[in-house]
PDB file of N, CA and C in Angstrom:
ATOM      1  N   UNK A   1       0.001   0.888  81.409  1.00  0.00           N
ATOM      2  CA  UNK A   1       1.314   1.067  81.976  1.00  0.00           C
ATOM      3  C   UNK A   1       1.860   2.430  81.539  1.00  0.00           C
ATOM      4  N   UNK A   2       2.495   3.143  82.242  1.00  0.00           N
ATOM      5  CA  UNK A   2       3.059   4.391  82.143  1.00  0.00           C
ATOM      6  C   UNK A   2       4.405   4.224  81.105  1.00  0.00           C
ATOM      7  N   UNK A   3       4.272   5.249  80.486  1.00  0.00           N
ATOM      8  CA  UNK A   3       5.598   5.322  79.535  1.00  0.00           C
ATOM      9  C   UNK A   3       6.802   5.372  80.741  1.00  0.00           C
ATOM     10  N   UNK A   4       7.925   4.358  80.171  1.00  0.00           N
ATOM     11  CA  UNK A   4       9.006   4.725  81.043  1.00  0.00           C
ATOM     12  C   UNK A   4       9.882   5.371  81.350  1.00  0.00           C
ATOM     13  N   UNK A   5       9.320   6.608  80.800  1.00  0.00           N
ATOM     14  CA  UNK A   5      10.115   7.741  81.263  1.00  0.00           C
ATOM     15  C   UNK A   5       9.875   8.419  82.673  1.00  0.00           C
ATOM     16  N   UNK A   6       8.407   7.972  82.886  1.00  0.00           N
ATOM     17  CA  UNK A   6       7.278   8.413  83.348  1.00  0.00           C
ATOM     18  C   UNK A   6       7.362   7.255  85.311  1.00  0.00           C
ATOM     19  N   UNK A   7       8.229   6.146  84.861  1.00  0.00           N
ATOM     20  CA  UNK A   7       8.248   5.201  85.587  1.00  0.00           C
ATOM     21  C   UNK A   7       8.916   5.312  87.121  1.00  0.00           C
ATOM     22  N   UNK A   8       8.732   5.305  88.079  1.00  0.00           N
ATOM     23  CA  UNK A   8       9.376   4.924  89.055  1.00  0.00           C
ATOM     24  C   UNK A   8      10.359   4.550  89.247  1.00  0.00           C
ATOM     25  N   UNK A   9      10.904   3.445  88.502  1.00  0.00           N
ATOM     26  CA  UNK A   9      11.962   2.428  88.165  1.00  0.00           C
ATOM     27  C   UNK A   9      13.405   3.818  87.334  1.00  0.00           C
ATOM     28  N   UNK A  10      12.516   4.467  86.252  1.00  0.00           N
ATOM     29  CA  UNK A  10      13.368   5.347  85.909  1.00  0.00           C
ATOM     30  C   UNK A  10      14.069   6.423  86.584  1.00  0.00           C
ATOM     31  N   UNK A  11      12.833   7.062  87.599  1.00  0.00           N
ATOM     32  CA  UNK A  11      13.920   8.217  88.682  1.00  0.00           C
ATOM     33  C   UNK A  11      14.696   7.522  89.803  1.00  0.00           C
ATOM     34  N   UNK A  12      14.673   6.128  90.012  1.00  0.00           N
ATOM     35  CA  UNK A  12      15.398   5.529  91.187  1.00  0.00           C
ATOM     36  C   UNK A  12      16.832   5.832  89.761  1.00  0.00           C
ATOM     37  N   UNK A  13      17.223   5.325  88.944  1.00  0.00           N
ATOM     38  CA  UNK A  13      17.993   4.999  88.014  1.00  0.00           C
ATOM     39  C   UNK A  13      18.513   6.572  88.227  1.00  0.00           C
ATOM     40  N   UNK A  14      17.965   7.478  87.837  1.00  0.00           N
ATOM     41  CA  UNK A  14      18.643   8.454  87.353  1.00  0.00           C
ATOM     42  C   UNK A  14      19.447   9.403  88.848  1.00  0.00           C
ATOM     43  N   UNK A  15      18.693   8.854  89.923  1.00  0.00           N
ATOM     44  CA  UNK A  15      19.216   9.231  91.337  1.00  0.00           C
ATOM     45  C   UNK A  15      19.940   8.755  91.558  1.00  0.00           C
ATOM     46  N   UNK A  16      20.541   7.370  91.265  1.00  0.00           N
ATOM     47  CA  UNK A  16      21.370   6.528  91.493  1.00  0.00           C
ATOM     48  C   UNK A  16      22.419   6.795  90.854  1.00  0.00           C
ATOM     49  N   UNK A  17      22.525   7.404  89.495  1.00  0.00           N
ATOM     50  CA  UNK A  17      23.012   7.628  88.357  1.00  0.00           C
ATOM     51  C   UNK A  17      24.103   9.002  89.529  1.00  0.00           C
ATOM     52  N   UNK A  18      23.040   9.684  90.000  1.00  0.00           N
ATOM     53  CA  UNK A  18      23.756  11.536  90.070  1.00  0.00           C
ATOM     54  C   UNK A  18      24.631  10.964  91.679  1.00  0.00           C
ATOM     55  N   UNK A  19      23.913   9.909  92.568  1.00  0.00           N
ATOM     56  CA  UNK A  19      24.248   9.609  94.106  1.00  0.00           C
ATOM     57  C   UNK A  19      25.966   8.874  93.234  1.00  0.00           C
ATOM     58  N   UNK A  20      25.984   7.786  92.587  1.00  0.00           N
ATOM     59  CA  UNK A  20      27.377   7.442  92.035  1.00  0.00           C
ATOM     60  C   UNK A  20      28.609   8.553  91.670  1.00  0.00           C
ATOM     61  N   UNK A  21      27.975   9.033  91.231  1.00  0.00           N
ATOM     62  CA  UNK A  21      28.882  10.441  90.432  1.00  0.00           C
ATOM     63  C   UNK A  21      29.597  11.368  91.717  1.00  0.00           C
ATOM     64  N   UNK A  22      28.076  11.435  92.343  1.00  0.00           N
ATOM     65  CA  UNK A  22      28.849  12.924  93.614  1.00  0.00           C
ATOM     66  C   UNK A  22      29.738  11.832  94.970  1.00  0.00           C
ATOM     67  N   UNK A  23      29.803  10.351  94.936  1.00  0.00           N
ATOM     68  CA  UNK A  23      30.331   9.919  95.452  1.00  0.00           C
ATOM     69  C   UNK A  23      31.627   9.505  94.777  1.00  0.00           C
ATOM     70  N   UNK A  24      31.607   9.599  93.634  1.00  0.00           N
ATOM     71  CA  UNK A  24      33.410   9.501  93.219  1.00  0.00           C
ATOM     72  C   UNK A  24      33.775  10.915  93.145  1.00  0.00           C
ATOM     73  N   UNK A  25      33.376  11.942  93.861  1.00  0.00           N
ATOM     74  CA  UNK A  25      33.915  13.019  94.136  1.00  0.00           C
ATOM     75  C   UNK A  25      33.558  14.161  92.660  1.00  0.00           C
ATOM     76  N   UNK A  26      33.030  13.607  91.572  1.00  0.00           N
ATOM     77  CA  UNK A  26      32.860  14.405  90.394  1.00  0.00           C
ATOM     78  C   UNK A  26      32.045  15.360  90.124  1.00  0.00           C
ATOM     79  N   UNK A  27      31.907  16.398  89.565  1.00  0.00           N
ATOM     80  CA  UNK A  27      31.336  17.328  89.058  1.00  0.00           C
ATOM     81  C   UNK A  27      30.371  16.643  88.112  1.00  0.00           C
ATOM     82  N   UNK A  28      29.328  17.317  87.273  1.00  0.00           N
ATOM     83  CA  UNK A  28      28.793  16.989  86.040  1.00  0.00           C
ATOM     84  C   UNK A  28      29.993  17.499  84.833  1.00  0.00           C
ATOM     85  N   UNK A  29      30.183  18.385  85.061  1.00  0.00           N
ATOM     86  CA  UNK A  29      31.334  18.344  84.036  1.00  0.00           C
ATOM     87  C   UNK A  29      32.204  17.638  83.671  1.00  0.00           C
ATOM     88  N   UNK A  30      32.855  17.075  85.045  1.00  0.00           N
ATOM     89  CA  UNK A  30      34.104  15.867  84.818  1.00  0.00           C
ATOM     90  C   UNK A  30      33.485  14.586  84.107  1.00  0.00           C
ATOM     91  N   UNK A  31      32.452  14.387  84.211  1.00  0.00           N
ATOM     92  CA  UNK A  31      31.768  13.069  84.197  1.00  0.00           C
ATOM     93  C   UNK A  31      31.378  13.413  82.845  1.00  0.00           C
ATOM     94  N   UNK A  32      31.132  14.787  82.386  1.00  0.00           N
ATOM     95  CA  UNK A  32      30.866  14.704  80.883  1.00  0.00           C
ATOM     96  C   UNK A  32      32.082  14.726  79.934  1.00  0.00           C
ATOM     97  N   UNK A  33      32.925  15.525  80.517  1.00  0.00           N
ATOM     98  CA  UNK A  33      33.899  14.896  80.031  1.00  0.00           C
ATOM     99  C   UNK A  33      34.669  13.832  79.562  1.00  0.00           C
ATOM    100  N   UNK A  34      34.418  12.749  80.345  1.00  0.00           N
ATOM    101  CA  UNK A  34      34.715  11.464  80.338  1.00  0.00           C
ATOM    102  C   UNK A  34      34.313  10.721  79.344  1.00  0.00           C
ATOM    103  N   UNK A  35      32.828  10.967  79.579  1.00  0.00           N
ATOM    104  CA  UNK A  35      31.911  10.384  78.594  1.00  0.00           C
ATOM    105  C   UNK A  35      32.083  10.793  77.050  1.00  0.00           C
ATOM    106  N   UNK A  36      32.818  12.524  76.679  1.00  0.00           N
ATOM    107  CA  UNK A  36      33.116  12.785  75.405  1.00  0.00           C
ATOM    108  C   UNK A  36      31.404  13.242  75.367  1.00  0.00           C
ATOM    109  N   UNK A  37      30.790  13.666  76.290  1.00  0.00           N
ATOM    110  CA  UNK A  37      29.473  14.558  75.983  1.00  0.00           C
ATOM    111  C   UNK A  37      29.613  15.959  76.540  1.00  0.00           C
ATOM    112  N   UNK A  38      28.421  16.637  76.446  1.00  0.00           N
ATOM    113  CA  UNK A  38      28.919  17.418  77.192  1.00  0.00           C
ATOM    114  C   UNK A  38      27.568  17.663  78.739  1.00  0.00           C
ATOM    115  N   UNK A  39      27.956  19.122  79.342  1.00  0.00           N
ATOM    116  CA  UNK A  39      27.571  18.715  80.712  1.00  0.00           C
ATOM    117  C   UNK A  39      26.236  18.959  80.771  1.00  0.00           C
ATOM    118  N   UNK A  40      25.252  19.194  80.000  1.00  0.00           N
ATOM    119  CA  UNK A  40      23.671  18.875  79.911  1.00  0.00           C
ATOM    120  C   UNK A  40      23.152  17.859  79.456  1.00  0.00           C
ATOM    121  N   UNK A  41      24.175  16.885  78.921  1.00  0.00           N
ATOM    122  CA  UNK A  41      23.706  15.289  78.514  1.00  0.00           C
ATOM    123  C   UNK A  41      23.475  14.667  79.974  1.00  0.00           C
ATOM    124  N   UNK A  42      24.934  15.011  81.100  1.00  0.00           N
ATOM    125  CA  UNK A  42      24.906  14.701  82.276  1.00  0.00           C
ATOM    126  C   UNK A  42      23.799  15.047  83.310  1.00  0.00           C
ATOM    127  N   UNK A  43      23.204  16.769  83.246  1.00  0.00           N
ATOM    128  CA  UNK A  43      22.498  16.706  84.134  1.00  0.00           C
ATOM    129  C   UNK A  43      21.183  16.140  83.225  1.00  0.00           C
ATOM    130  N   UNK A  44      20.549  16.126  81.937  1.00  0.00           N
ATOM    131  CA  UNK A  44      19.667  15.332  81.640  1.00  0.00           C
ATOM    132  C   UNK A  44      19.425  14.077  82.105  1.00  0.00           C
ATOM    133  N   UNK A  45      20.390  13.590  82.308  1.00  0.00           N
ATOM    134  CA  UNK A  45      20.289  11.759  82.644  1.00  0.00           C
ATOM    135  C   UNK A  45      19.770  11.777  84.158  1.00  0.00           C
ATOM    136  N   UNK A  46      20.283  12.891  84.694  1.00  0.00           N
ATOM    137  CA  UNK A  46      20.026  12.521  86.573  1.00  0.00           C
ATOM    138  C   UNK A  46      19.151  13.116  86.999  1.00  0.00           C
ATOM    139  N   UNK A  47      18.088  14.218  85.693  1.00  0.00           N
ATOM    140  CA  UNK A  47      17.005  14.481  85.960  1.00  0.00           C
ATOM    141  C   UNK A  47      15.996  13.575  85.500  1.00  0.00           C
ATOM    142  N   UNK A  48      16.114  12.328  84.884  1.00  0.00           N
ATOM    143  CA  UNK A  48      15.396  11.535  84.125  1.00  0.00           C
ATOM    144  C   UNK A  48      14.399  12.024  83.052  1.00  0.00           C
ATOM    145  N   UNK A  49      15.493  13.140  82.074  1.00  0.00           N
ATOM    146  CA  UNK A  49      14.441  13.824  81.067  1.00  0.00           C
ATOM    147  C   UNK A  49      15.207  13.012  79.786  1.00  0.00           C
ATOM    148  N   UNK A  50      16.718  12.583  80.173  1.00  0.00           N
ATOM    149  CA  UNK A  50      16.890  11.489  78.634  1.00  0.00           C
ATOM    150  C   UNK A  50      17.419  10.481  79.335  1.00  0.00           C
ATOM    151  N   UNK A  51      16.866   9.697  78.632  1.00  0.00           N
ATOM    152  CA  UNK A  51      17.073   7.738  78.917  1.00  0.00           C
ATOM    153  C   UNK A  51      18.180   7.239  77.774  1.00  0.00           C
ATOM    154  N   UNK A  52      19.009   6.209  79.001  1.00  0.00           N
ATOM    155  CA  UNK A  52      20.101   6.012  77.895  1.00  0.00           C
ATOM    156  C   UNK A  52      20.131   4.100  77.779  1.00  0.00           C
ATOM    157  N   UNK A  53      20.521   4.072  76.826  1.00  0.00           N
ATOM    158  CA  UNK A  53      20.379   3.065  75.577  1.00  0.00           C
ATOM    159  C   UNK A  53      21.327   1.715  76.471  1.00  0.00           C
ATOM    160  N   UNK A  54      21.206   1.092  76.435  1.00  0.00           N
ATOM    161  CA  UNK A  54      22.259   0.144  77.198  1.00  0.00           C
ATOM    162  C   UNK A  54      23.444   0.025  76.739  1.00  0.00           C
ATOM    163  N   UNK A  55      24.032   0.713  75.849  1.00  0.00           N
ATOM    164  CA  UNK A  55      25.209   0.982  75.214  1.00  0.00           C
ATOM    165  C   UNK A  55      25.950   2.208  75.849  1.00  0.00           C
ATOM    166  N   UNK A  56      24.730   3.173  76.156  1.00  0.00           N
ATOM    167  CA  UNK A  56      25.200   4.561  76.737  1.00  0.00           C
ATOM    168  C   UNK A  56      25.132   4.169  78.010  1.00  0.00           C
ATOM    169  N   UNK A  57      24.359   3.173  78.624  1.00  0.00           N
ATOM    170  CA  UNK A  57      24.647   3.023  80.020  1.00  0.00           C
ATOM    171  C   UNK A  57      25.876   2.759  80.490  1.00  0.00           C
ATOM    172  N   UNK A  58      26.343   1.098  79.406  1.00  0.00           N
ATOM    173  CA  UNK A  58      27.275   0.948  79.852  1.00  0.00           C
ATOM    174  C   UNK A  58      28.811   1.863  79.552  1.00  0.00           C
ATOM    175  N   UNK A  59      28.548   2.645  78.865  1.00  0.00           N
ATOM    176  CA  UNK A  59      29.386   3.894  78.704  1.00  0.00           C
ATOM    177  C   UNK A  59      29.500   4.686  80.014  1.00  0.00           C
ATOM    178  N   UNK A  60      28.309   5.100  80.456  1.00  0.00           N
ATOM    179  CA  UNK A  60      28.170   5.824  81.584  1.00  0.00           C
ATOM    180  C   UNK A  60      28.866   5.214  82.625  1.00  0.00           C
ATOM    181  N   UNK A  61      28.550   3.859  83.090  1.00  0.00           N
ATOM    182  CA  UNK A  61      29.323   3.064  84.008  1.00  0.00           C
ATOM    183  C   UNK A  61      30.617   3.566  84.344  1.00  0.00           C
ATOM    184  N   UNK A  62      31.343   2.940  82.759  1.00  0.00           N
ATOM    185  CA  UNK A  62      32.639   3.135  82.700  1.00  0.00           C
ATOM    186  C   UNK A  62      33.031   4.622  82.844  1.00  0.00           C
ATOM    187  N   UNK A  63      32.376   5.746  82.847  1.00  0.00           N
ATOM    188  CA  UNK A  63      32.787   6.737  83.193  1.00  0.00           C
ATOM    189  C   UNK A  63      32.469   7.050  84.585  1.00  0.00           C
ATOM    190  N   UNK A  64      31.752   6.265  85.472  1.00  0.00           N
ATOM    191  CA  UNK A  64      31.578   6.611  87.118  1.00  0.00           C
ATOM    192  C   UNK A  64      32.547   5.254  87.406  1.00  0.00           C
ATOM    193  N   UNK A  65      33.086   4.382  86.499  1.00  0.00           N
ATOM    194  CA  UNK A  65      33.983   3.470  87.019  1.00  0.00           C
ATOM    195  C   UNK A  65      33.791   2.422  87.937  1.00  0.00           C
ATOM    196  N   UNK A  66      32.517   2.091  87.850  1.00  0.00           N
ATOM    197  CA  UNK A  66      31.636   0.882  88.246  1.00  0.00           C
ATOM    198  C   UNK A  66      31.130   0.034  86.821  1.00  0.00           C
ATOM    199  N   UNK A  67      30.705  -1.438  87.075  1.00  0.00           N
ATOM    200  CA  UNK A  67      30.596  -1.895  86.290  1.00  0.00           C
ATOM    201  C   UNK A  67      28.966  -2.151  86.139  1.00  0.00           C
ATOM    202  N   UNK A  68      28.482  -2.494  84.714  1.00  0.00           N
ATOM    203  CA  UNK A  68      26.843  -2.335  84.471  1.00  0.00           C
ATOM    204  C   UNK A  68      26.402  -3.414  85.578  1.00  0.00           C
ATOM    205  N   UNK A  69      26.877  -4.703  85.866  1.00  0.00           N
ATOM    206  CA  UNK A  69      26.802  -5.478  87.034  1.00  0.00           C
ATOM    207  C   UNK A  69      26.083  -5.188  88.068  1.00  0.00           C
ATOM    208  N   UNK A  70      27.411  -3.918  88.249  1.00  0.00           N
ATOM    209  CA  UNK A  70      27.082  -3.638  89.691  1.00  0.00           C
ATOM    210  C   UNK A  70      26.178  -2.350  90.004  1.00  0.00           C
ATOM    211  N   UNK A  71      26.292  -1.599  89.141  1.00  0.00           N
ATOM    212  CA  UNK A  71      24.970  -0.659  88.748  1.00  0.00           C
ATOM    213  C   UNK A  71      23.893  -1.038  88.613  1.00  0.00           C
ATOM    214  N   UNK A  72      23.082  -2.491  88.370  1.00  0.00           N
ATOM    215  CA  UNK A  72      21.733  -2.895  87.879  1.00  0.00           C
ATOM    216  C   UNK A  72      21.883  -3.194  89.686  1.00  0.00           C
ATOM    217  N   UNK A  73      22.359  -4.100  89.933  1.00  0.00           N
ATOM    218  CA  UNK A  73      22.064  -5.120  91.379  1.00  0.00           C
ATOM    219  C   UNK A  73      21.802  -3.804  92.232  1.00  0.00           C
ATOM    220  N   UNK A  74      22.583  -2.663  92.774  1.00  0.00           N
ATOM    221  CA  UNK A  74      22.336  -1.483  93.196  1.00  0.00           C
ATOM    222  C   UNK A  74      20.937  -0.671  92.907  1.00  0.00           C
ATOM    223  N   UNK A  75      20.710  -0.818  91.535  1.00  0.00           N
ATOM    224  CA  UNK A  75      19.364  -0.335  90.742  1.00  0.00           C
ATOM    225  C   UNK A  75      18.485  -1.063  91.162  1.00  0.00           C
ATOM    226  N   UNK A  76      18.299  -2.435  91.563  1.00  0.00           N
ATOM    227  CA  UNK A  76      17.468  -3.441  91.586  1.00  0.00           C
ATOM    228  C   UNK A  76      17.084  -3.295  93.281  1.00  0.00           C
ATOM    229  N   UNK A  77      17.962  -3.340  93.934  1.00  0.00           N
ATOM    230  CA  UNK A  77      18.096  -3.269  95.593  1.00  0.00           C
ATOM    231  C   UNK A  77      17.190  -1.624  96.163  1.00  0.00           C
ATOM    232  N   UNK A  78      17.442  -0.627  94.737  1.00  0.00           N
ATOM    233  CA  UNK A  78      16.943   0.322  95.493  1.00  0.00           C
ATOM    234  C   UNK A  78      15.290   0.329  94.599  1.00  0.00           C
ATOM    235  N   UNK A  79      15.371  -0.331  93.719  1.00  0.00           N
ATOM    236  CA  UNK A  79      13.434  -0.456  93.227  1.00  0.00           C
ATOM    237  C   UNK A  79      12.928  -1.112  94.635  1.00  0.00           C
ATOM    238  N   UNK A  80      13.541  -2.103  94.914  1.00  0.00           N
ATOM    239  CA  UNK A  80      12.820  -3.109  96.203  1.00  0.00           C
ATOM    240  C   UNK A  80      12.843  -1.880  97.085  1.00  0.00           C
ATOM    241  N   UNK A  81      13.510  -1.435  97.827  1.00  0.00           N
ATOM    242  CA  UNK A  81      13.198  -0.154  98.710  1.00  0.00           C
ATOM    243  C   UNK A  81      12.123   0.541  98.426  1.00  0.00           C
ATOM    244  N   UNK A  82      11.952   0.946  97.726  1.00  0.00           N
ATOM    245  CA  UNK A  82      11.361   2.170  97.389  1.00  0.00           C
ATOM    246  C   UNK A  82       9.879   1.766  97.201  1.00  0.00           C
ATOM    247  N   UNK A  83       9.769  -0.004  96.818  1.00  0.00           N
ATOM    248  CA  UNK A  83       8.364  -0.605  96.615  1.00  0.00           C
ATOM    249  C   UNK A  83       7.773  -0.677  97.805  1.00  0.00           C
ATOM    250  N   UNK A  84       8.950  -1.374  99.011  1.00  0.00           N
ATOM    251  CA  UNK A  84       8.757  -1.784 100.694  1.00  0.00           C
ATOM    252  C   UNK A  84       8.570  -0.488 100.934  1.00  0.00           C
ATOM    253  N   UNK A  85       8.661   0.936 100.637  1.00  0.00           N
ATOM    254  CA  UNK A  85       8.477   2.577 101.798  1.00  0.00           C
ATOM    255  C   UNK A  85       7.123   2.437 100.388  1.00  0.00           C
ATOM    256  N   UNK A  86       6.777   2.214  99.719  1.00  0.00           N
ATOM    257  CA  UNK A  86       5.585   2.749  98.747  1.00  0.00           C
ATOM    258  C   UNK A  86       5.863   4.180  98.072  1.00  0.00           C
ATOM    259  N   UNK A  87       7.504   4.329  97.760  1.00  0.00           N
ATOM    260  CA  UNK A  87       7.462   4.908  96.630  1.00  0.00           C
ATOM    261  C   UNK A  87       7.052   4.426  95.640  1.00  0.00           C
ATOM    262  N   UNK A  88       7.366   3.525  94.947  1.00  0.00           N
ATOM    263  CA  UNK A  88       7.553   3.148  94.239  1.00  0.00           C
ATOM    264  C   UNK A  88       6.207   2.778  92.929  1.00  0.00           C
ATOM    265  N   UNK A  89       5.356   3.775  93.298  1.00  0.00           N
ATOM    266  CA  UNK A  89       4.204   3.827  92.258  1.00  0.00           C
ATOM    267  C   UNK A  89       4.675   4.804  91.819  1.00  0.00           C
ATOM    268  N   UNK A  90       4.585   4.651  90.173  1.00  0.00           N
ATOM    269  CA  UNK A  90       4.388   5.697  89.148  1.00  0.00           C
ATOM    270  C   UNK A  90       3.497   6.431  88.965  1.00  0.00           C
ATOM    271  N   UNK A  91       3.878   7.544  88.494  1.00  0.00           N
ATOM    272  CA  UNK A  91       2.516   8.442  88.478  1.00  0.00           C
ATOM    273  C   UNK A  91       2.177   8.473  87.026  1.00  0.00           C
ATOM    274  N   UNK A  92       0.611   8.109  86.564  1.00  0.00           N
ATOM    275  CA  UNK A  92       1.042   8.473  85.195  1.00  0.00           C
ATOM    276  C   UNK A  92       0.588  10.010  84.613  1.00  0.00           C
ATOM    277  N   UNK A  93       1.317   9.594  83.492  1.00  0.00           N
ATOM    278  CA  UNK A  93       1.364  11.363  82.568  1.00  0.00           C
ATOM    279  C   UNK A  93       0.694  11.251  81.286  1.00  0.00           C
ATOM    280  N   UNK A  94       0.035  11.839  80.613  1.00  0.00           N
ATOM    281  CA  UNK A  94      -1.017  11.353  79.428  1.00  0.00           C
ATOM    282  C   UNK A  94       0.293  11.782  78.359  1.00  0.00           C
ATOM    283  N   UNK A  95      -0.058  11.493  77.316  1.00  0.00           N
ATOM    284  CA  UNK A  95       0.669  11.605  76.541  1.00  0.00           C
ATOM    285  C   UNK A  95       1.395  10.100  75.469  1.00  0.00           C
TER     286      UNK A  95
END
């Protein structure tokens, strides 16, 4: 199994992550702001180069102002997509 950084499952997350954000109208800045990080924590997360902790998720939430709820079911709806078009294989990376 591929490290999950490495995962499929992870760049749907982190697209989903940046598609939430530019739909509440925000910058990466505003959104790092929010969060009390700053704005390369933000674009890290939506490039899927840092993975966040389910503590920082649900932090993140609350700073795009959706709830972890409704962020997973959204997360979950777009893995099934992406399995049904055959994105949804990982590629793996050695390491």
């Amino acid at each position: 199994m591929a490290k999950s950084l490495y995962r499929a499952e992870n760049l749907e997350l982190a697209l989903l992550l940046r598609q939430l954000r530019e739909d509440a109208g925000m910058v990466q800045t505003t959104l790092a702001e929010r969060l009390g990080r700053n704005q390369t924590f933000v674009s890290n997360v939506e490039l899927a180069i840092r993975r966040l902790d389910l503590v920082e998720l649900r932090d993140y939430c609350a700073g795009l102002d959706i709830s972890l709820r409704d962020l997973v079911d959204r997360w979950e709806a777009r893995i099934m997509r992406a399995s049904k078009s055959g994105r949804g294989k990982s590629k793996r990376k050695s390491g």
